[in-house]
C-alpha atoms as a PDB file:
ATOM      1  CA  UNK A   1     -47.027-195.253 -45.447  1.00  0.00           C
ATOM      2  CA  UNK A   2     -47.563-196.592 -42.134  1.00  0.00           C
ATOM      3  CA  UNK A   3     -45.074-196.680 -38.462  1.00  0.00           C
ATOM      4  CA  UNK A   4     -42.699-194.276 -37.712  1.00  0.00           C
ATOM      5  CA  UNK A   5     -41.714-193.803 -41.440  1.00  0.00           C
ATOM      6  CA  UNK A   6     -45.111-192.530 -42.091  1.00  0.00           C
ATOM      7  CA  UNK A   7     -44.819-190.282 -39.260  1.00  0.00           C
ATOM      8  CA  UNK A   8     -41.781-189.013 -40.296  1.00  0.00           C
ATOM      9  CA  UNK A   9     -43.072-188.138 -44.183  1.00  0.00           C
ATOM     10  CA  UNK A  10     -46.403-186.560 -42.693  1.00  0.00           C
ATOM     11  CA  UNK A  11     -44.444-184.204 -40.264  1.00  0.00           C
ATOM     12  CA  UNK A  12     -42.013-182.859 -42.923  1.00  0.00           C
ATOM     13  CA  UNK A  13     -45.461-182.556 -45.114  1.00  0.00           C
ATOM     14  CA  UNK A  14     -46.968-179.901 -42.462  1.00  0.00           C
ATOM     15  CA  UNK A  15     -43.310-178.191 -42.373  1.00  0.00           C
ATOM     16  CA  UNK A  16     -42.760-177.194 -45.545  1.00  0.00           C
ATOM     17  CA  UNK A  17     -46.837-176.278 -46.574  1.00  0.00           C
ATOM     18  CA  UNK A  18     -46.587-172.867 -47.937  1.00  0.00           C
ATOM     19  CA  UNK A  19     -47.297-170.145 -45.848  1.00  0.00           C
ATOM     20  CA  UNK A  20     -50.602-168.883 -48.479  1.00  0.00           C
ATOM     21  CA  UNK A  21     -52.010-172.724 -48.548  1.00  0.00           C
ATOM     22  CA  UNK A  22     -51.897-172.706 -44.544  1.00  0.00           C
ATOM     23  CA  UNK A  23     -53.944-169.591 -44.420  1.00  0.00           C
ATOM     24  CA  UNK A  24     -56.473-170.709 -47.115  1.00  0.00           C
ATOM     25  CA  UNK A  25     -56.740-174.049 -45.475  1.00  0.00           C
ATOM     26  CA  UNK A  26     -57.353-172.335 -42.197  1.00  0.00           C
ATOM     27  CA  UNK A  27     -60.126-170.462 -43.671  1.00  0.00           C
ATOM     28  CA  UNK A  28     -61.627-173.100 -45.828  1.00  0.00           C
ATOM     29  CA  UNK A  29     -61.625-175.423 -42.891  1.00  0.00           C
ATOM     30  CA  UNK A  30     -63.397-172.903 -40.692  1.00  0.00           C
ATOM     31  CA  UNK A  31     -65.883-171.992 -43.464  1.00  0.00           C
ATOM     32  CA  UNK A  32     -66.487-175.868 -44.145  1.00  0.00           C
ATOM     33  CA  UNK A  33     -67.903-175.843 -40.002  1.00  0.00           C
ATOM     34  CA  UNK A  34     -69.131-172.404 -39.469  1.00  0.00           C
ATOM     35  CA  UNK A  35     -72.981-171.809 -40.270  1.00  0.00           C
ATOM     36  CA  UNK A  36     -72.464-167.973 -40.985  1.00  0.00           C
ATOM     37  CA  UNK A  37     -70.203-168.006 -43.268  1.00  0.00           C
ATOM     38  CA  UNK A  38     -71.610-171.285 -45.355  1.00  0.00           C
ATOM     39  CA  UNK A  39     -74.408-169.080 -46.212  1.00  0.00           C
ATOM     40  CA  UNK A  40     -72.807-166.066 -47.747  1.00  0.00           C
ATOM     41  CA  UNK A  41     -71.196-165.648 -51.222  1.00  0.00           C
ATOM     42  CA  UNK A  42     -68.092-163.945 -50.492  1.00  0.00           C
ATOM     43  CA  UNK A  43     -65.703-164.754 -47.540  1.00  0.00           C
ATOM     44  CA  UNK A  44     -65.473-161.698 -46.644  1.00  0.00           C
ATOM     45  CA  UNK A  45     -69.199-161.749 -45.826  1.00  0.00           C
ATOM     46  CA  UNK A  46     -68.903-164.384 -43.358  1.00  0.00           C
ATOM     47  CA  UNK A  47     -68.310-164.012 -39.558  1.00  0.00           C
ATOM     48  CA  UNK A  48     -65.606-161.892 -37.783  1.00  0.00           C
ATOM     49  CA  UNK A  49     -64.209-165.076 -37.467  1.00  0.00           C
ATOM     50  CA  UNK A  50     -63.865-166.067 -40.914  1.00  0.00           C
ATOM     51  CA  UNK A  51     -63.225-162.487 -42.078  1.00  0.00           C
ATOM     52  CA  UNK A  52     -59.925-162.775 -40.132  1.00  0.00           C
ATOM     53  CA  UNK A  53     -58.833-165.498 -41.509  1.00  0.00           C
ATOM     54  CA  UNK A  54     -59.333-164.459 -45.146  1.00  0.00           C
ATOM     55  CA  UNK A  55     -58.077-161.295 -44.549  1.00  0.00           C
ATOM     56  CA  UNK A  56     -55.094-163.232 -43.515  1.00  0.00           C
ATOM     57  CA  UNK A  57     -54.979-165.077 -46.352  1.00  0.00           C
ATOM     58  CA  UNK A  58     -55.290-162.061 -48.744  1.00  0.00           C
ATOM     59  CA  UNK A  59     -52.064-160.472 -46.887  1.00  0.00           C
ATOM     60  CA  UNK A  60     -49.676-163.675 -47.652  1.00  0.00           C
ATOM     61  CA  UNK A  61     -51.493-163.795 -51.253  1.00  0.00           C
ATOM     62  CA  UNK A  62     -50.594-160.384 -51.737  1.00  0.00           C
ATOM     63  CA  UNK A  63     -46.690-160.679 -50.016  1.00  0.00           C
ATOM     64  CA  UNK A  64     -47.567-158.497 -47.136  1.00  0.00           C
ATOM     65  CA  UNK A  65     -48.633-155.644 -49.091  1.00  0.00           C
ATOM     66  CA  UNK A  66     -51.500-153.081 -48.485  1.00  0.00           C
END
């Protein structure tokens, strides 16, 4: 969709993504850029950075817990 339709449909889009997909996308996104943590195997290998992020992630995975 394009104009201010199009607008409209992408801005209720980013308001209702779920709380966990915000926090992976966060993460993935910085991962996708970041040069420390492309070359590790598990996220939370990568930079402080990135850690925080997945660690984020993990606590609205989990609900809060631990």
């Amino acid at each position: 969709m394009t104009g201010a339709r199009g607008t409209r449909v992408q801005a209720a889009v980013k308001q209702a993504e779920l709380p966990m997909l915000r926090a992976y996308r966060l993460w993935f996104e910085h991962a996708r850029k970041c040069d420390d943590c492309k070359r590790v195997n598990k996220a939370q290998d990568g930079c402080a950075n990135g850690q925080g992020l997945w660690d984020g992630y993990r606590r609205v995975y989990d609900g809060g817990a631990g």
